[in-house]
Protein backbone atom coordinates (compact mmCIF):
# COMPACT_ATOMS: atom_id res chain seq x y z
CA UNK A 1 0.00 0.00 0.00
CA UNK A 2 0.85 3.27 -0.60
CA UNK A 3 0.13 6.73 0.84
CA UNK A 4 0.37 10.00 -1.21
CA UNK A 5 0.39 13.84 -0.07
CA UNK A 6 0.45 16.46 -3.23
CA UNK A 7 1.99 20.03 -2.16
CA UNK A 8 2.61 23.03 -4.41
CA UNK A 9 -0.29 24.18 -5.11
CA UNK A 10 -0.69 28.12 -4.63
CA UNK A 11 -2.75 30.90 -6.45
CA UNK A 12 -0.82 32.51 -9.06
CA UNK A 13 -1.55 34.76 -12.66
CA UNK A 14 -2.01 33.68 -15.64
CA UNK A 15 1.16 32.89 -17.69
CA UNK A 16 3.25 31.91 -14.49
CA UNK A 17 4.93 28.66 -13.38
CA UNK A 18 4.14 26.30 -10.16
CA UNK A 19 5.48 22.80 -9.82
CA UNK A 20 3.59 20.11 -7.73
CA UNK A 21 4.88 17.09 -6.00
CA UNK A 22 3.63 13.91 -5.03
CA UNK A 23 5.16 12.53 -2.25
CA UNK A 24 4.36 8.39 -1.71
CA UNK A 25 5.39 6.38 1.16
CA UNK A 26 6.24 2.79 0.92
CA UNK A 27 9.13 1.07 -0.37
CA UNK A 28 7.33 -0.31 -3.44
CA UNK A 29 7.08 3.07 -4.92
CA UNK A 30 9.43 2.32 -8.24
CA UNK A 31 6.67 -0.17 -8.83
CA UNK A 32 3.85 2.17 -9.25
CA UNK A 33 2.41 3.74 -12.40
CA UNK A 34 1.73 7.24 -11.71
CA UNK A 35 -0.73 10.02 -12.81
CA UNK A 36 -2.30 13.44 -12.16
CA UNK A 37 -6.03 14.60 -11.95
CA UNK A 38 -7.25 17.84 -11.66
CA UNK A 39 -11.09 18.50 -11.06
CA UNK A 40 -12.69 22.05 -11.57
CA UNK A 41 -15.78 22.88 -9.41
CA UNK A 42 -18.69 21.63 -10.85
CA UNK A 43 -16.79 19.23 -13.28
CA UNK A 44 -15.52 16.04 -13.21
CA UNK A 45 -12.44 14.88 -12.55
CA UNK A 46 -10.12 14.71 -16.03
CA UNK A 47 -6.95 13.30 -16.33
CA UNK A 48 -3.63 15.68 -16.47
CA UNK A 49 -0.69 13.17 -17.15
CA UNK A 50 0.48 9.89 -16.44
CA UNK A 51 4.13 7.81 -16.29
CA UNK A 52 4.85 4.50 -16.39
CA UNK A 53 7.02 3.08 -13.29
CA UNK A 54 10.13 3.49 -14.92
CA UNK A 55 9.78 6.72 -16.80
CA UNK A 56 9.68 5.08 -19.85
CA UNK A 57 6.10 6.26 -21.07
CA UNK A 58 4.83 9.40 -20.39
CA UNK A 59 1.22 10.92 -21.16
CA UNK A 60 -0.67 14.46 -21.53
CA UNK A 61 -4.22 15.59 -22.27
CA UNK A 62 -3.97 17.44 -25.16
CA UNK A 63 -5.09 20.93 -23.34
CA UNK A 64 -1.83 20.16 -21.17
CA UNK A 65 0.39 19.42 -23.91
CA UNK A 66 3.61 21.12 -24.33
CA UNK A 67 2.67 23.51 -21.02
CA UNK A 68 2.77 20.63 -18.67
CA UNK A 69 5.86 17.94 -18.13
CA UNK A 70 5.35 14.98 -15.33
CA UNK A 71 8.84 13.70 -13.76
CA UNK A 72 9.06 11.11 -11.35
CA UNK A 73 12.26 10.38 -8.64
CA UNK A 74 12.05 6.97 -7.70
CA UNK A 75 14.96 7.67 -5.45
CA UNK A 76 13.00 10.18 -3.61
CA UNK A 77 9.64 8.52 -3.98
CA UNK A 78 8.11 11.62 -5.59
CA UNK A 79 6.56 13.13 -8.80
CA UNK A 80 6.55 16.06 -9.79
CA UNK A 81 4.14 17.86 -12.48
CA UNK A 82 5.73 21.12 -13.86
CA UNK A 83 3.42 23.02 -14.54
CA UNK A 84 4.45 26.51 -17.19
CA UNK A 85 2.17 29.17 -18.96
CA UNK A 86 -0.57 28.62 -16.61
CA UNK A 87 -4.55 29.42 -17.92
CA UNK A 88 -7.02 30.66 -15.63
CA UNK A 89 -8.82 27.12 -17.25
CA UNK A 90 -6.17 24.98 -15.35
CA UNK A 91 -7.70 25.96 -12.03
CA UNK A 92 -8.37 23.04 -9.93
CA UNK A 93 -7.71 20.75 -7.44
CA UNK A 94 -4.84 18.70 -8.61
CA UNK A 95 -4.68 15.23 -7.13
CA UNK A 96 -2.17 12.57 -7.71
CA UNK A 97 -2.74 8.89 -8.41
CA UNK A 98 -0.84 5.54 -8.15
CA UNK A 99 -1.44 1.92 -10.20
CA UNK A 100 0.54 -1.32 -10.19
CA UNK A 101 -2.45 -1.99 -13.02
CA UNK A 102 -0.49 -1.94 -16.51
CA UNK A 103 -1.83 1.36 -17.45
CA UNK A 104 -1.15 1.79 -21.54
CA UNK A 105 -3.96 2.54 -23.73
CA UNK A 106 -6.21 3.46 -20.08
CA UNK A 107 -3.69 5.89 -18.83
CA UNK A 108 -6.83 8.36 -18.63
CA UNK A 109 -9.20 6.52 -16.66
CA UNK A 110 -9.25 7.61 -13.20
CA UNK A 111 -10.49 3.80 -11.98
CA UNK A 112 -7.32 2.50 -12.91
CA UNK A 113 -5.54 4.16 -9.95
CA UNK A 114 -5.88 2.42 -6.34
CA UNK A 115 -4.30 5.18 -4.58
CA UNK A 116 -5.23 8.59 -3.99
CA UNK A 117 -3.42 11.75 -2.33
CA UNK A 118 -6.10 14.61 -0.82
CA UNK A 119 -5.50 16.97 -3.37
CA UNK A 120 -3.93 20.41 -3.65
CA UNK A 121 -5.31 23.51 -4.81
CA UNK A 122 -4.45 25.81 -8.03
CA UNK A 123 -5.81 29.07 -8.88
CA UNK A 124 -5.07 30.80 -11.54
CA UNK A 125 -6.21 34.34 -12.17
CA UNK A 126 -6.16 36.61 -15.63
């Protein structure tokens, strides 16, 4: 089992920069699959990015794409999602997510993901 805690979130203008983390405890860690959510009030959640245990496979929603850029430090039992030229549309609560489930070709779907952190808050203002 693991347990995640996001932090970075922050309220910030439009065209700025934040970086989350993910921090998971648990030794298994380098095992897990990894993604972001983000859920707007009134929406559902939607899927941000994704990477594979190793780093090897890495995925964006297109309205991320080329803004955002997941890492993960298996050494430090974290990922990260940098986050650049921030929209007032990317406000949310950003929540991390961990699989051991094979996640290619479902990256996206937020059932996948047995693991949960509580979420941290973005705002971004025009």
């Amino acid at each position: 089992q693991v347990q995640l805690v996001e932090s970075g979130g922050g309220l910030v203008q439009a065209g700025d920069s934040l970086r989350l983390s993910c921090a998971a405890s648990g030794r298994t860690f380098s095992s897990y699959n990894m993604g972001w959510f983000r859920q707007a009030p009134g929406k559902e959640r939607e899927f941000v990015s994704a990477v594979t245990w190793g780093g090897s496979n890495i995925y964006y929603a297109d309205s991320v794409k080329g803004r955002f850029t997941i890492s993960r430090d298996n050494a430090k039992n974290t990922v990260y999602l940098q986050m650049n030229s921030l929209k007032p549309e990317d406000t949310a609560v950003y929540y991390c997510a961990g699989t051991v489930t094979n996640i290619r070709g479902s990256y996206s779907q937020s059932r996948l993901y047995e693991y949960w952190g509580q979420g941290t808050q973005v705002t971004v203002s025009a």
